[in-house]
Protein backbone atom coordinates (compact mmCIF):
# COMPACT_ATOMS: atom_id res chain seq x y z
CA UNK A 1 88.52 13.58 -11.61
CA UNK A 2 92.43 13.45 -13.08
CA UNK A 3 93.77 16.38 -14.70
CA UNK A 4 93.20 14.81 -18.07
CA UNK A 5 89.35 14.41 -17.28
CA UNK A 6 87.30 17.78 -18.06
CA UNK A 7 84.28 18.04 -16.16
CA UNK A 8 81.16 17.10 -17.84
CA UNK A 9 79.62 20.67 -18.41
CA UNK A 10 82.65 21.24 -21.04
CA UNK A 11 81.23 18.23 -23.24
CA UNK A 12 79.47 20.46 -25.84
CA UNK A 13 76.51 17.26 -26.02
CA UNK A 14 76.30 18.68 -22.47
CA UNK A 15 76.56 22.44 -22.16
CA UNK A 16 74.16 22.52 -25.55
CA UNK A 17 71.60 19.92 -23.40
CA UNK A 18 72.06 22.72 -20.28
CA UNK A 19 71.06 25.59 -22.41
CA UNK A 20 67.89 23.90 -23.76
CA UNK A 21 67.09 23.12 -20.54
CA UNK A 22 67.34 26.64 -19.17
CA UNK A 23 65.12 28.19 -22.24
CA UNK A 24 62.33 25.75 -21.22
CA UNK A 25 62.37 26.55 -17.44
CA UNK A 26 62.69 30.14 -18.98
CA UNK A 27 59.53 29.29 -21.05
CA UNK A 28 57.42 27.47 -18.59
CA UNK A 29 58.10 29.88 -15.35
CA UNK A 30 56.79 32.74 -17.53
CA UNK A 31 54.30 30.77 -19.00
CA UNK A 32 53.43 30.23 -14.89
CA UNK A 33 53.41 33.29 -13.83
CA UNK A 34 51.16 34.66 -16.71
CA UNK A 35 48.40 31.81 -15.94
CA UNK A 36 48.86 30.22 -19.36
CA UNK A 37 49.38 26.33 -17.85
CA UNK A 38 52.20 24.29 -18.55
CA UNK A 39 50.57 22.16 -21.16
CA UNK A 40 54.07 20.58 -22.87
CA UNK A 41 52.97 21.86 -26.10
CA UNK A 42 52.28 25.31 -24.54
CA UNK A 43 55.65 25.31 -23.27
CA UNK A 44 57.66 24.08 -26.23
CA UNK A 45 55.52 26.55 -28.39
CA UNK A 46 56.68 29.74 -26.01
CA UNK A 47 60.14 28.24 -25.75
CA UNK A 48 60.66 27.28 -29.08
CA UNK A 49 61.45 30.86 -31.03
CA UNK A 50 64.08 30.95 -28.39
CA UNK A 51 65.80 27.83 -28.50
CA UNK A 52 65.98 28.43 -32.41
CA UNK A 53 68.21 31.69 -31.23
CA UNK A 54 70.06 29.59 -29.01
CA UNK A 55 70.99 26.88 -31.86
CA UNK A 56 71.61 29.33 -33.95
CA UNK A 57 73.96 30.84 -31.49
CA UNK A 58 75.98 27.88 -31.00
CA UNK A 59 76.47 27.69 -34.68
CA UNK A 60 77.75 30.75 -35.36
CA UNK A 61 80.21 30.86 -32.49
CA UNK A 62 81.28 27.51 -33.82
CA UNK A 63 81.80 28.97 -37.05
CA UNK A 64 83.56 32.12 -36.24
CA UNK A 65 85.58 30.61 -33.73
CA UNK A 66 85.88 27.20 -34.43
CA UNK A 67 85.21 26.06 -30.80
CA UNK A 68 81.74 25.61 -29.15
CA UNK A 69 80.23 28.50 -26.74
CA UNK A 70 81.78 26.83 -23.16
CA UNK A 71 83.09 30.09 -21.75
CA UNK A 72 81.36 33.48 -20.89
CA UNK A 73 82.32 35.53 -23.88
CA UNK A 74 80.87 32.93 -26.33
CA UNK A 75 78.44 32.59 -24.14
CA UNK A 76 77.28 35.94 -24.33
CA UNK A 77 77.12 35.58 -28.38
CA UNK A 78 74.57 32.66 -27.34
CA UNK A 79 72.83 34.62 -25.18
CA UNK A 80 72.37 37.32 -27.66
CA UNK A 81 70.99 35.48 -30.65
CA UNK A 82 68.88 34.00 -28.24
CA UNK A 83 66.94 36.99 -27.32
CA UNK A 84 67.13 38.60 -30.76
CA UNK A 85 65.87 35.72 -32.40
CA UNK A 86 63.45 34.55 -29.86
CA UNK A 87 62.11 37.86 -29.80
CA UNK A 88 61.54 38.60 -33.55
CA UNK A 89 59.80 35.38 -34.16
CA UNK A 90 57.54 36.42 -31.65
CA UNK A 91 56.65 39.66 -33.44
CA UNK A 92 56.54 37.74 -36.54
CA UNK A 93 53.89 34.92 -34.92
CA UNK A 94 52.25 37.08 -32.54
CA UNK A 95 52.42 40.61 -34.33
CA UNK A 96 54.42 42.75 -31.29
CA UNK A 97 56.85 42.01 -27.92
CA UNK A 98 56.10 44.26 -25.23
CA UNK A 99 59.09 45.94 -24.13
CA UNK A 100 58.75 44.93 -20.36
CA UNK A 101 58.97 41.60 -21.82
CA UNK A 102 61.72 42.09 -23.98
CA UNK A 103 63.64 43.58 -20.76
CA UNK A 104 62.40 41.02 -18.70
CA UNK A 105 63.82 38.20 -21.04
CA UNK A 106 67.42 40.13 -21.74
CA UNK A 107 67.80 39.52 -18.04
CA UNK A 108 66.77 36.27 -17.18
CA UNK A 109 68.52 35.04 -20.21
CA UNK A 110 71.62 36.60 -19.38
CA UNK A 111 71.69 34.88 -16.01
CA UNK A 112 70.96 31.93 -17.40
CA UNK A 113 72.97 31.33 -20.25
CA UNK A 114 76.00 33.46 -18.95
CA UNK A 115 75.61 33.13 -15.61
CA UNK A 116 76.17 29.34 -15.77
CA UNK A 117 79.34 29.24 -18.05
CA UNK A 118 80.33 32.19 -15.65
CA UNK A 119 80.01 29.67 -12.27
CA UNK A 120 81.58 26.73 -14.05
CA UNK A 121 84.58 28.79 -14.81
CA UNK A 122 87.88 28.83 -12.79
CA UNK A 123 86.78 32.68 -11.77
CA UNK A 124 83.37 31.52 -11.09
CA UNK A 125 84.63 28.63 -8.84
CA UNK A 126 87.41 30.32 -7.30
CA UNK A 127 84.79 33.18 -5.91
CA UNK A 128 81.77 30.24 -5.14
CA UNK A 129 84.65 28.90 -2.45
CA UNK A 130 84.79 29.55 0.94
């Protein structure tokens, strides 16, 4: 890769593709471990409150900022609508969250969606070195 190439995580098509990806493994491993098969239609119903959040996420750090949610701090603005959103269409659709669940999910969506822009960054890649 030259210095004028960037690597292909920090194509938004990309990073946007990466964060859809990890809602639906976020989806279907707690559709797994809850017994409730991973039908596609199962899974893209669980996963798709969330992935709402996460679009919506992108578009307002897009807006406010005027750039698209690469690094950790927009990513955490991701992150956030897509627990808050995620999680209040599921009260809406399913009448209540349980709170185990809603800690459950802050987590695992915080590694995901952070945690990835976190090890693609120089600081991330500078500490993943020997």
């Amino acid at each position: 890769m030259t210095a004028t190439q960037r690597p292909s995580w920090r194509h938004p098509v990309v990073a946007f593709a990466l964060d859809v990806v990890l809602v639906v493994a976020f989806a279907a491993i707690g559709r797994s471990s809850h017994d409730e098969g991973l039908s596609p239609g199962g899974v893209l119903a669980t996963a798709s409150p969330f992935l709402l959040g996460a679009a919506v996420g992108w578009l307002v750090v897009r807006a406010r900022r005027g750039s698209w949610p690469l690094e950790v701090g927009p990513g955490i603005t991701v992150w956030f609508s897509t627990l808050v959103i995620g999680m209040l269409l599921r009260v809406v659709v399913l009448g209540s969250a349980a709170w185990a669940f809603v800690a459950v999910a802050a987590v695992v969506l915080a590694v995901l969606l952070v945690g990835w822009r976190f090890l693609a960054s120089p600081r991330g890649t500078r500490r993943a070195g020997p």
